[in-house]
N, C-alpha and C. Protein backbone atom coordinates (compact mmCIF):
# COMPACT_ATOMS: atom_id res chain seq x y z
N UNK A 1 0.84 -1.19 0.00
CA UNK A 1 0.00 0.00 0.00
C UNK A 1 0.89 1.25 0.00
N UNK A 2 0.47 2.10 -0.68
CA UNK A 2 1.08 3.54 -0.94
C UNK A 2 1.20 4.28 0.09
N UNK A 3 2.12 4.73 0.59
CA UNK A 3 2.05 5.94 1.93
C UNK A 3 0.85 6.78 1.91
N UNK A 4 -0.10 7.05 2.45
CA UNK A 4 -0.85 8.05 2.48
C UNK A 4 -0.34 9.69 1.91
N UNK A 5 0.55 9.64 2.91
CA UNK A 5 1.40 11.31 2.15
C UNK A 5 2.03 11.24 0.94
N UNK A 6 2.38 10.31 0.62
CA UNK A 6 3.35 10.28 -0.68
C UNK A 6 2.13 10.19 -1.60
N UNK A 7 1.36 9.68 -1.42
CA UNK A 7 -0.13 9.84 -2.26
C UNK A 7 -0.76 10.92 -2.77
N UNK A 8 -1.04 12.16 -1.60
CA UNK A 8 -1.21 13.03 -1.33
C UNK A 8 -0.33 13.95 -2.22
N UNK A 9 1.10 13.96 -2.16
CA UNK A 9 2.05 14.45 -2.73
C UNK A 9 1.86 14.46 -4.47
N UNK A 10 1.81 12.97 -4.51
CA UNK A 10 1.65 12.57 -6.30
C UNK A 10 0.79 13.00 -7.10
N UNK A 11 -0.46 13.54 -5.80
CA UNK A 11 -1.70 13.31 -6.39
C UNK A 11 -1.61 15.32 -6.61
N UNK A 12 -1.20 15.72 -5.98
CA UNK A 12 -1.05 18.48 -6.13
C UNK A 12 -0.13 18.17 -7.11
N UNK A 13 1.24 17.19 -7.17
CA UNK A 13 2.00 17.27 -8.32
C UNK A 13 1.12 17.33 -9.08
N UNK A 14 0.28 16.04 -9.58
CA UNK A 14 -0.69 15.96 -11.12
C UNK A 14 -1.30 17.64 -11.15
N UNK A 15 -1.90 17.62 -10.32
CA UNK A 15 -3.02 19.19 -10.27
C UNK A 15 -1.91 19.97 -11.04
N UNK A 16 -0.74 20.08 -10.33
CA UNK A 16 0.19 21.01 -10.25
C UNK A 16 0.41 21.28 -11.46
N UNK A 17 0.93 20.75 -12.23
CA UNK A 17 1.33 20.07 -13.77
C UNK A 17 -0.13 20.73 -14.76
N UNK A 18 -1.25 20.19 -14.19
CA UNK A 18 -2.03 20.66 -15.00
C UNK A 18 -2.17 22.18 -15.48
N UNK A 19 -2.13 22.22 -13.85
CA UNK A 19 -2.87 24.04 -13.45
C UNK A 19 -1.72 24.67 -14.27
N UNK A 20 -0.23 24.58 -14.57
CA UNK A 20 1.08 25.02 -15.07
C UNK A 20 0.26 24.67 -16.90
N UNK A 21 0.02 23.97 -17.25
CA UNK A 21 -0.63 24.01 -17.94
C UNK A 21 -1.12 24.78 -19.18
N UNK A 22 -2.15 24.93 -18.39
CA UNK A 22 -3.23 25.68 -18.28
C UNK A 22 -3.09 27.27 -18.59
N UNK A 23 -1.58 27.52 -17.74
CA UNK A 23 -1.12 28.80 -17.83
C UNK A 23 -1.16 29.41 -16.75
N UNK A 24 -0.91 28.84 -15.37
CA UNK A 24 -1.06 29.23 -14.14
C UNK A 24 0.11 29.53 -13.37
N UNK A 25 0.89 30.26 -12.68
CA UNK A 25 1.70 30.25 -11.40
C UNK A 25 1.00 29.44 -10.56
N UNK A 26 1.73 28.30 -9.80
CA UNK A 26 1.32 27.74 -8.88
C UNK A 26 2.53 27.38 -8.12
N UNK A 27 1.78 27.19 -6.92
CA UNK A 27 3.06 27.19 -5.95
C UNK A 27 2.08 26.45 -4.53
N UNK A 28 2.56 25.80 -3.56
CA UNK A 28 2.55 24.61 -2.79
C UNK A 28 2.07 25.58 -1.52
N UNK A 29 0.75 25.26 -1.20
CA UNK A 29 0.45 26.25 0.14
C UNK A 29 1.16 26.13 1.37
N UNK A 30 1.94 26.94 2.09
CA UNK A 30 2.37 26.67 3.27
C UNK A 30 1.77 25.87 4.59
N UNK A 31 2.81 25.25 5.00
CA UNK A 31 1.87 24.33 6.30
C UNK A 31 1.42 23.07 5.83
N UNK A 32 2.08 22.41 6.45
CA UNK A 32 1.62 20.81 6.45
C UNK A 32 -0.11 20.55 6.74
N UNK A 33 -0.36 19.95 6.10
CA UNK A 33 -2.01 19.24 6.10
C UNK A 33 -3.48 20.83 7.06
N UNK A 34 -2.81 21.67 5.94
CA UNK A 34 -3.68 22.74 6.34
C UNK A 34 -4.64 22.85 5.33
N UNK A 35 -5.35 23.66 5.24
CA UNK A 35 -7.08 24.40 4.43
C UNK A 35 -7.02 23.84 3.04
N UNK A 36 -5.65 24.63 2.59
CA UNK A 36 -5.55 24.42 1.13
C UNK A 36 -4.31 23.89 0.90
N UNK A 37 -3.82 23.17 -0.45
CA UNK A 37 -2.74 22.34 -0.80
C UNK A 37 -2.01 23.55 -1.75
N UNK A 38 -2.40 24.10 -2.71
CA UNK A 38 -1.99 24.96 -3.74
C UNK A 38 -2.69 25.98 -4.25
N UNK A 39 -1.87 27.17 -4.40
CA UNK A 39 -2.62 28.28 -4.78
C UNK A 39 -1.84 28.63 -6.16
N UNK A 40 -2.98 29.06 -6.86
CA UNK A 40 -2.50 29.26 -8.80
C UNK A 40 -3.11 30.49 -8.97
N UNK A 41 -2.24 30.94 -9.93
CA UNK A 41 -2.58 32.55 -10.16
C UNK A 41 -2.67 32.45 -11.29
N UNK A 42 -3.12 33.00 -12.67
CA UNK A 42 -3.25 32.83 -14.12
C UNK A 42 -1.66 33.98 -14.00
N UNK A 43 -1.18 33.51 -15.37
CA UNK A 43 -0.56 34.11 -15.63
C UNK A 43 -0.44 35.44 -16.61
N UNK A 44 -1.59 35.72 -17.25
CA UNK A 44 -2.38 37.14 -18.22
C UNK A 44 -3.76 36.76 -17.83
N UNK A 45 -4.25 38.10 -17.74
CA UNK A 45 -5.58 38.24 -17.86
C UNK A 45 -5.99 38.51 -16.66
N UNK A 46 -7.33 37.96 -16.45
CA UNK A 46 -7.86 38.66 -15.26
C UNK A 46 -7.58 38.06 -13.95
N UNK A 47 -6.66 38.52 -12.75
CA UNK A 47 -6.32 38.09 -11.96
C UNK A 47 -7.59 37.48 -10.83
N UNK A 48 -7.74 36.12 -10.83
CA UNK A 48 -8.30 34.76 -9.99
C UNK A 48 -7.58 34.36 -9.53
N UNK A 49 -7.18 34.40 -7.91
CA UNK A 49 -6.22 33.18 -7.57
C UNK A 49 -7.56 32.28 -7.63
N UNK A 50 -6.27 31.34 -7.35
CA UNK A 50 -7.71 29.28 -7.27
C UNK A 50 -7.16 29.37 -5.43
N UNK A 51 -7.48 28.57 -5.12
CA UNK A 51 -6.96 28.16 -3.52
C UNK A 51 -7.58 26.38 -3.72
N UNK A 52 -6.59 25.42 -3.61
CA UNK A 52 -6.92 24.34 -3.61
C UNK A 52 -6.81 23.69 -2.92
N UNK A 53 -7.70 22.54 -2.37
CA UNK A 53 -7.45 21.23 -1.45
C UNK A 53 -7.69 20.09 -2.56
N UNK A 54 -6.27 19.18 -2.63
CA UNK A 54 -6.62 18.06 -3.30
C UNK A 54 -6.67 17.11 -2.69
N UNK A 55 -7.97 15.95 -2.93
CA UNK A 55 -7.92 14.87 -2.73
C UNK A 55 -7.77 14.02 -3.91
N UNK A 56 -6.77 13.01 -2.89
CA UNK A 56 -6.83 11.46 -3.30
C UNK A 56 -7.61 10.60 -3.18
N UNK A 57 -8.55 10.28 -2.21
CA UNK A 57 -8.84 9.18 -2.01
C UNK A 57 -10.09 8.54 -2.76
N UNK A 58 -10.68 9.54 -3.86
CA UNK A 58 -11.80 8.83 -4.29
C UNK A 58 -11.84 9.26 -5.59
N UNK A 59 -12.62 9.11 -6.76
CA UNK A 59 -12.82 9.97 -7.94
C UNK A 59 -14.30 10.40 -7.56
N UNK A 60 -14.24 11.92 -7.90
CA UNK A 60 -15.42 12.25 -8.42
C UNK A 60 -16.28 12.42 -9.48
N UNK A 61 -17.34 12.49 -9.54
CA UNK A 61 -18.25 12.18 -10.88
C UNK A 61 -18.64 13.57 -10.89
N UNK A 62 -18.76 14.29 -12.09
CA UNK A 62 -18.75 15.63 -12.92
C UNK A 62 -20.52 15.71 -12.52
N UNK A 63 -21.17 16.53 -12.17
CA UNK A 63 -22.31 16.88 -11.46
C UNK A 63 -22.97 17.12 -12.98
């Protein structure tokens, strides 16, 4: 079985990667197992930060 944290880890990398993407600054929220995991800023246009908590442990289904 996978470490829980190393899970956790693999799982903001993917986001991470995406959100970079996408066309985002992103960068790793301070503080161990706090609110949010990563915060992304667009890089042109209209300034949105995101504030993210990612989970691993389940997939979700698109509403």
């Amino acid at each position: 079985m996978v470490n829980v944290k190393r899970k956790g880890s693999r799982r903001e990398r993917e986001v991470r990667d995406i959100l970079e993407a996408w066309g985002y600054y992103v960068t790793k929220a301070g503080g161990s197992l706090g609110r949010y995991d990563l915060v992304a800023v667009p890089r042109r246009g209209k300034i949105d930060v995101l504030v993210i908590q990612v989970k691993s442990n389940r997939i979700r289904k698109k509403e």
